[in-house]
C-alpha atoms as a PDB file:
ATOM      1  CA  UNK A   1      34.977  49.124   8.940  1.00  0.00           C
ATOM      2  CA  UNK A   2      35.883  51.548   6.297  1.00  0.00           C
ATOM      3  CA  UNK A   3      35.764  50.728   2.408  1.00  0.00           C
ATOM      4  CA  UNK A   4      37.719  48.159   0.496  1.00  0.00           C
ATOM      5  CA  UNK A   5      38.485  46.223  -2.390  1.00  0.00           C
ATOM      6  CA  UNK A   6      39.768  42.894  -1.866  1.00  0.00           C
ATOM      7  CA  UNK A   7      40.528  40.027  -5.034  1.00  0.00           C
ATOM      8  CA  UNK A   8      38.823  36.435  -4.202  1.00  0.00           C
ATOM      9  CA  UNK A   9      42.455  35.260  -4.217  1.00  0.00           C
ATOM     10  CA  UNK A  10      43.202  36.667  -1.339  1.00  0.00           C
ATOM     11  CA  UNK A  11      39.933  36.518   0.811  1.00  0.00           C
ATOM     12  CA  UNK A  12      39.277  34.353   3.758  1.00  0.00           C
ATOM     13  CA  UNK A  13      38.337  30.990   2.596  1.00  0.00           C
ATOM     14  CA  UNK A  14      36.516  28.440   4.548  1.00  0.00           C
ATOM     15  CA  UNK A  15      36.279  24.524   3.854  1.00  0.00           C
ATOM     16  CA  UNK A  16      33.190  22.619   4.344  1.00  0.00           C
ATOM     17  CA  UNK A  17      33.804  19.757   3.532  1.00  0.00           C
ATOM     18  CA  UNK A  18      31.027  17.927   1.635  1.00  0.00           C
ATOM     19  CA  UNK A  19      29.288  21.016   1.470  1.00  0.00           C
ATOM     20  CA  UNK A  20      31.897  22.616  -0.914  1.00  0.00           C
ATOM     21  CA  UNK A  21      34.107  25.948  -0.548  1.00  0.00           C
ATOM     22  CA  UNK A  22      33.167  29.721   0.169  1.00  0.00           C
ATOM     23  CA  UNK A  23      34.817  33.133   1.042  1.00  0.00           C
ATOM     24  CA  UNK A  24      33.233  35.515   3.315  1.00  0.00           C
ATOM     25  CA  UNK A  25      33.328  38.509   1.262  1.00  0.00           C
ATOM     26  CA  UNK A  26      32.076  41.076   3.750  1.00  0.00           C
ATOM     27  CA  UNK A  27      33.802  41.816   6.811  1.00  0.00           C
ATOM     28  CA  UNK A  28      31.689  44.061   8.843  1.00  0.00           C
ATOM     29  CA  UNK A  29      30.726  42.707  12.028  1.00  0.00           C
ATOM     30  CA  UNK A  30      26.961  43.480  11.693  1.00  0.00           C
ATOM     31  CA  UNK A  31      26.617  43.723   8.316  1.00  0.00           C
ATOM     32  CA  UNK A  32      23.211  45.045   6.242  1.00  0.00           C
ATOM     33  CA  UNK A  33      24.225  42.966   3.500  1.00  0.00           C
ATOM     34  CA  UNK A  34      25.691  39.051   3.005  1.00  0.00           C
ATOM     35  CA  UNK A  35      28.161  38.707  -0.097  1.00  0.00           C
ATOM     36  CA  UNK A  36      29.432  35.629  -0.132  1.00  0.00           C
ATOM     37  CA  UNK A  37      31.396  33.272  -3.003  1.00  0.00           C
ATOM     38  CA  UNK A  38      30.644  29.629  -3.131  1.00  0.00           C
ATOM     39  CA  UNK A  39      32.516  26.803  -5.087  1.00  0.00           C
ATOM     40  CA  UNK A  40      30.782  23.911  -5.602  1.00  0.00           C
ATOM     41  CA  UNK A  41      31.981  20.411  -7.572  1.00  0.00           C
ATOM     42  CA  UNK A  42      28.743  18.265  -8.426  1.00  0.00           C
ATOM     43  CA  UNK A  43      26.982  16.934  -5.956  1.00  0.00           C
ATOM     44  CA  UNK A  44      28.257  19.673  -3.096  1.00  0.00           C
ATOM     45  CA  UNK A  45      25.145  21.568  -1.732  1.00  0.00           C
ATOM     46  CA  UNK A  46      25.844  25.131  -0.756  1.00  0.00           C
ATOM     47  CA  UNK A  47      23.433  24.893   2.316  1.00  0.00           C
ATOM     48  CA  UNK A  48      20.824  22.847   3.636  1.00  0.00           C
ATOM     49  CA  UNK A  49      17.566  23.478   2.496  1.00  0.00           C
ATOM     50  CA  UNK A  50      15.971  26.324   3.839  1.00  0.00           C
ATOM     51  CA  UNK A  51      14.225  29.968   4.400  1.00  0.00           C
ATOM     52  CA  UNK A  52      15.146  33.425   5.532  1.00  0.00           C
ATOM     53  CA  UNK A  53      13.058  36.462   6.456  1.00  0.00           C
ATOM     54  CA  UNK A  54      15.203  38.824   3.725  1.00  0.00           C
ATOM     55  CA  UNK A  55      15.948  38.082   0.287  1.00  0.00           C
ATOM     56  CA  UNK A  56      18.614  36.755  -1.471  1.00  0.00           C
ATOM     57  CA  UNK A  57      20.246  36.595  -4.963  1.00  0.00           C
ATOM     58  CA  UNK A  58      22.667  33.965  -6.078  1.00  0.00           C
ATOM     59  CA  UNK A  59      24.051  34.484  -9.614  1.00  0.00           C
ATOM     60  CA  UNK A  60      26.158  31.885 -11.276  1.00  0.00           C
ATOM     61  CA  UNK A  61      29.526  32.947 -12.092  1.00  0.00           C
ATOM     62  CA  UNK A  62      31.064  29.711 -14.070  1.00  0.00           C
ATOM     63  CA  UNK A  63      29.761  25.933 -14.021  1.00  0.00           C
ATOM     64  CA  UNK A  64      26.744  24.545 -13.596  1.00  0.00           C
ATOM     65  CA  UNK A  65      24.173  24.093 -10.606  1.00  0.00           C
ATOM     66  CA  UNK A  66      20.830  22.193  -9.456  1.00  0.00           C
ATOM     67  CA  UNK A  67      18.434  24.893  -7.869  1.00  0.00           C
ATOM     68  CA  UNK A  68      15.804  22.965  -5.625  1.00  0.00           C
ATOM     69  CA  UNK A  69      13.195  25.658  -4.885  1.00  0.00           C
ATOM     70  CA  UNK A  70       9.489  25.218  -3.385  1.00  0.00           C
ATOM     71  CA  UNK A  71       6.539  27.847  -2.605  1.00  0.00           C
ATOM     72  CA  UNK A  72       6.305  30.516  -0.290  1.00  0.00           C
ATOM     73  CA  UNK A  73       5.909  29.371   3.658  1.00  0.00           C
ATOM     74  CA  UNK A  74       3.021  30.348   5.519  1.00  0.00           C
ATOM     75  CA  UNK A  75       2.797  29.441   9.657  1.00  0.00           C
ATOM     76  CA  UNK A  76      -0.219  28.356  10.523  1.00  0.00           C
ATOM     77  CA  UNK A  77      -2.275  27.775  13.462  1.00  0.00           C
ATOM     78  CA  UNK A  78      -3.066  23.711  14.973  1.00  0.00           C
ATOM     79  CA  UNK A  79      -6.228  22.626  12.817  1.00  0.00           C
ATOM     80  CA  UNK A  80      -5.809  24.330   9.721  1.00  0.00           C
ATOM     81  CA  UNK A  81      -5.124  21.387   8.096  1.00  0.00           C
ATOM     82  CA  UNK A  82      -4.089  18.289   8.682  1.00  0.00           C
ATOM     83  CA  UNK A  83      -0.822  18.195   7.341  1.00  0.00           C
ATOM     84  CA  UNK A  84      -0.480  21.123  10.258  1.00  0.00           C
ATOM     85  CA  UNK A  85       0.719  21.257  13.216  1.00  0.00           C
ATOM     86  CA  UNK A  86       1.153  24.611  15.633  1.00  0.00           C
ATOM     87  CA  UNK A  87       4.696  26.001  14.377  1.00  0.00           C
ATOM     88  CA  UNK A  88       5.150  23.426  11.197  1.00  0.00           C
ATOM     89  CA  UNK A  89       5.713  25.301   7.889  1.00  0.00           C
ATOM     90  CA  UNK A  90       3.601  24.365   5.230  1.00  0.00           C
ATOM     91  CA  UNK A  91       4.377  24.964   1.423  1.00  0.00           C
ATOM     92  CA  UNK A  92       1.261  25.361  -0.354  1.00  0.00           C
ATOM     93  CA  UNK A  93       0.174  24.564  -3.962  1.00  0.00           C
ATOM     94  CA  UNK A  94       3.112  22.664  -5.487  1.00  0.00           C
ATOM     95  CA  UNK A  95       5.860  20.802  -4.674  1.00  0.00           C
ATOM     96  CA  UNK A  96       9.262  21.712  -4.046  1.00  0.00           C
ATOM     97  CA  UNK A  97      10.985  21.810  -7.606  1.00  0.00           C
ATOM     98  CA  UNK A  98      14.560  20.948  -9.416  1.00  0.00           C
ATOM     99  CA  UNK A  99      15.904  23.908 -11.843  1.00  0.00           C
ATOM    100  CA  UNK A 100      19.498  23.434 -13.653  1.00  0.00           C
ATOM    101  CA  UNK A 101      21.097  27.074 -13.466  1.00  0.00           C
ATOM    102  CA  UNK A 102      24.266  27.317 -16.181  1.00  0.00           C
ATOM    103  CA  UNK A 103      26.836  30.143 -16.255  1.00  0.00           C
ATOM    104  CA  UNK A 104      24.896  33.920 -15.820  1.00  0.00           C
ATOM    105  CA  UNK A 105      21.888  32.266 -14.707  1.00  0.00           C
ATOM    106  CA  UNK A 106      20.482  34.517 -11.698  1.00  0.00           C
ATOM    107  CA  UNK A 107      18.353  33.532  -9.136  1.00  0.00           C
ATOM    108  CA  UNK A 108      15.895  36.151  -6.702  1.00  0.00           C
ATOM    109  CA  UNK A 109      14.990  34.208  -4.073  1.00  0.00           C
ATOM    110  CA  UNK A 110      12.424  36.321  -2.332  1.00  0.00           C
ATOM    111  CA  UNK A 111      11.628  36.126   1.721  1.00  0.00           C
ATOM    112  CA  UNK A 112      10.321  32.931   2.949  1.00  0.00           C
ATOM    113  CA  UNK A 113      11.215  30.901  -0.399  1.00  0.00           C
ATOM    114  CA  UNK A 114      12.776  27.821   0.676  1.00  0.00           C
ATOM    115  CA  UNK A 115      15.590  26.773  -1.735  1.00  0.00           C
ATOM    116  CA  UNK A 116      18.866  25.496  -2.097  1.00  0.00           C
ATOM    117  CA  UNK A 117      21.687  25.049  -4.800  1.00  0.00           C
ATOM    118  CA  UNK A 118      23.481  21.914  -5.465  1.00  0.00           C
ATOM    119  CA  UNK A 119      26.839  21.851  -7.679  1.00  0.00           C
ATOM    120  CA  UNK A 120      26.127  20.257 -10.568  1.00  0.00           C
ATOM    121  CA  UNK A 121      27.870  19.331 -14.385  1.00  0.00           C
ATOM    122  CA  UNK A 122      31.712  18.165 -14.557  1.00  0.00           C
ATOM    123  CA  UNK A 123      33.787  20.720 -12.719  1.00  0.00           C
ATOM    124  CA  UNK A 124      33.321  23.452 -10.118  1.00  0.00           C
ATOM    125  CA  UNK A 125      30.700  25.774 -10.102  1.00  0.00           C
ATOM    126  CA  UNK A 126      31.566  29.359  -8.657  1.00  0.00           C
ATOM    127  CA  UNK A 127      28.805  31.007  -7.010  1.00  0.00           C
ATOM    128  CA  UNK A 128      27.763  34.784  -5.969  1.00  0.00           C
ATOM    129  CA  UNK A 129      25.312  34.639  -2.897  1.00  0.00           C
ATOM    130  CA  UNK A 130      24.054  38.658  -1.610  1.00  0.00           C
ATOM    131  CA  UNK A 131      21.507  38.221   1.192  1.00  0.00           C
ATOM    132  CA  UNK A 132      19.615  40.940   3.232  1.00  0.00           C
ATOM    133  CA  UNK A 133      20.298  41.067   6.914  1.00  0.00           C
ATOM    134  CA  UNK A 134      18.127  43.241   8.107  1.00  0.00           C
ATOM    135  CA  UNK A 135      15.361  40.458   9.490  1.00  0.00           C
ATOM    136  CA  UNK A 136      17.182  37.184   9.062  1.00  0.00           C
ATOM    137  CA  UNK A 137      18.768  37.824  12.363  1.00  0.00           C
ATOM    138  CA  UNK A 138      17.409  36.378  16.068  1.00  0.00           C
ATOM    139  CA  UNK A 139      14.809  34.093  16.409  1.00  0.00           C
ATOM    140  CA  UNK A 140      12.621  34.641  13.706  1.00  0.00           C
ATOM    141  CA  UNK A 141      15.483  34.480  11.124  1.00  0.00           C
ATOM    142  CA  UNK A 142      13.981  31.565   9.060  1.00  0.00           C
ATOM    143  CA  UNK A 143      13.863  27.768   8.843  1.00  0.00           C
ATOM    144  CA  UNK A 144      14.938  24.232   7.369  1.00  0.00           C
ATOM    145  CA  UNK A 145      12.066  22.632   6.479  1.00  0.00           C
ATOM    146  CA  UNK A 146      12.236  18.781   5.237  1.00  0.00           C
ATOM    147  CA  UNK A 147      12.349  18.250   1.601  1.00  0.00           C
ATOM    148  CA  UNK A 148      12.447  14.745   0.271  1.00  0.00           C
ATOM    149  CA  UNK A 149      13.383  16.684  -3.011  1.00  0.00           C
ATOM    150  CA  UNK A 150      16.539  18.022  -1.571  1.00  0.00           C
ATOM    151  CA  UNK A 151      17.424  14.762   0.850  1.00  0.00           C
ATOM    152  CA  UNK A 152      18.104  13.105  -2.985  1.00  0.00           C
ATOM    153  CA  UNK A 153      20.685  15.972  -3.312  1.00  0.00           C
ATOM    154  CA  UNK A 154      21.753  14.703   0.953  1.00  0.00           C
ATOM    155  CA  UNK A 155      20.787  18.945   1.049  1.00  0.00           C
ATOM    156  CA  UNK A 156      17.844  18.579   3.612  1.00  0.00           C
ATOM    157  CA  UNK A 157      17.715  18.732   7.338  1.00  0.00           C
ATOM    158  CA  UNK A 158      16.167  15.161   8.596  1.00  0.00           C
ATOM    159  CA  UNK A 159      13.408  17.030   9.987  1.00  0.00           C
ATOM    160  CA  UNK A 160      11.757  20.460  10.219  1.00  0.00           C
ATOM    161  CA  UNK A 161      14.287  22.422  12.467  1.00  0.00           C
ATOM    162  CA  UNK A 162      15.428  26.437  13.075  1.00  0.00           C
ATOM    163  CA  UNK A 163      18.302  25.125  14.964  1.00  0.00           C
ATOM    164  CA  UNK A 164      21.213  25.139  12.600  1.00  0.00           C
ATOM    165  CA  UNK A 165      23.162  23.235  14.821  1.00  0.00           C
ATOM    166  CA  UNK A 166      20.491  20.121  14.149  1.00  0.00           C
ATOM    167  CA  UNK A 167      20.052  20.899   9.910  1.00  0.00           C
ATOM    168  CA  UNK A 168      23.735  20.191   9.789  1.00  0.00           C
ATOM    169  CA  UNK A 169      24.420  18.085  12.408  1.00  0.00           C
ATOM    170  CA  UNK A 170      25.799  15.108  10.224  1.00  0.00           C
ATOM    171  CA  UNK A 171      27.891  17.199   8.408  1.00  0.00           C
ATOM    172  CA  UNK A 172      31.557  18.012   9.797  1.00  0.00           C
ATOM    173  CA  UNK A 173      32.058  21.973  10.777  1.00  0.00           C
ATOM    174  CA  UNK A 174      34.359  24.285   8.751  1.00  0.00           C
ATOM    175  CA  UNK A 175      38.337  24.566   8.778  1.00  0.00           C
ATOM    176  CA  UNK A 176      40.357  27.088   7.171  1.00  0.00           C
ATOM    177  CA  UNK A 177      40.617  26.410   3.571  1.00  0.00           C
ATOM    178  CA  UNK A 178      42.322  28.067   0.610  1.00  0.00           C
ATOM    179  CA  UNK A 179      41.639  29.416  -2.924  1.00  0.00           C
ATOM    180  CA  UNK A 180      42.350  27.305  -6.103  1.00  0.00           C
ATOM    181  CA  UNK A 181      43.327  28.744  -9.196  1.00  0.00           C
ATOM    182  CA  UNK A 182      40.900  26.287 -11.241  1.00  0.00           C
ATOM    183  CA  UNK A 183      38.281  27.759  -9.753  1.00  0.00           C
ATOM    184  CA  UNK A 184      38.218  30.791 -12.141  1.00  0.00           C
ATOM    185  CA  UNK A 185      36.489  30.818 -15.228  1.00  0.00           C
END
């Protein structure tokens, strides 16, 4: 695909439900880069928690948000420790942790930084979301690791998973949705 320049109003919108609004903003079909746009009311959560392989960058547009973030991921070996276990991602040296993020507030989420943002305050928050693709693709794209942290926010898989089929299996898939002129600032 060639160059373009395309207004939010008229971009391909998807619904998701209790997981809030967002417009693919890339159309490429194997694209270096992720640009997406997220609106989320309070309480929404704009993904489950997890990690990729490639950064990401989510800047905050209008509104306000809850950023739950924790430590790097390492894998580990069986025995390490014994929290553990062969293929279980383990988040050393502090706990996963809440951030508010207000209007212009950016975010650099580096590789293998789980996170996730939560729509916060009393309206919509509009959300810019650029992501690498250039190793969060195939089997070693990332994971959703449990965090009780993010379960409060119901933005947690119910257990450690890569299958994104099973971190949002209780949540209903997209439809076709449209834009809303009350989204913009």
């Amino acid at each position: 695909m060639g160059w373009y320049v395309r207004n939010v109003r008229d971009a391909k919108w998807w619904d998701y439900g209790p997981a809030g609004f967002a417009a693919l903003l890339i159309d490429d079909d194997d694209p270096q880069v992720g640009v997406n746009l997220f609106v989320l009311e309070p309480g929404q959560p704009m993904s489950m928690y997890h990690w990729e392989a490639d950064q990401e960058g989510f800047l905050v547009l209008s509104g306000e948000a809850l950023l739950i973030v924790g430590a790097e991921i390492v894998s580990g070996e069986a025995g390490d420790d014994q929290r553990q276990t062969p293929g279980r991602l383990q988040r050393p040296g502090r706990e996963d942790e809440e951030r508010p993020l207000r209007q212009w507030d950016y975010f650099h989420c580096p590789p293998k930084v789980p996170h996730t943002i939560v729509g916060a305050g009393n309206g919509p928050a509009a959300i810019l979301a650029i992501g690498a693709r250039v190793d969060s693709v195939g089997d070693n794209w990332g994971a959703y690791p449990y965090s009780e942290v993010a379960m409060k926010h119901d933005a947690s898989a119910e257990e450690d998973t890569t299958d994104q089929e099973v971190a949002y299996a209780r949540f209903p898939k997209r439809v076709d949705g449209e834009f809303r002129e009350r989204w913009l600032p």
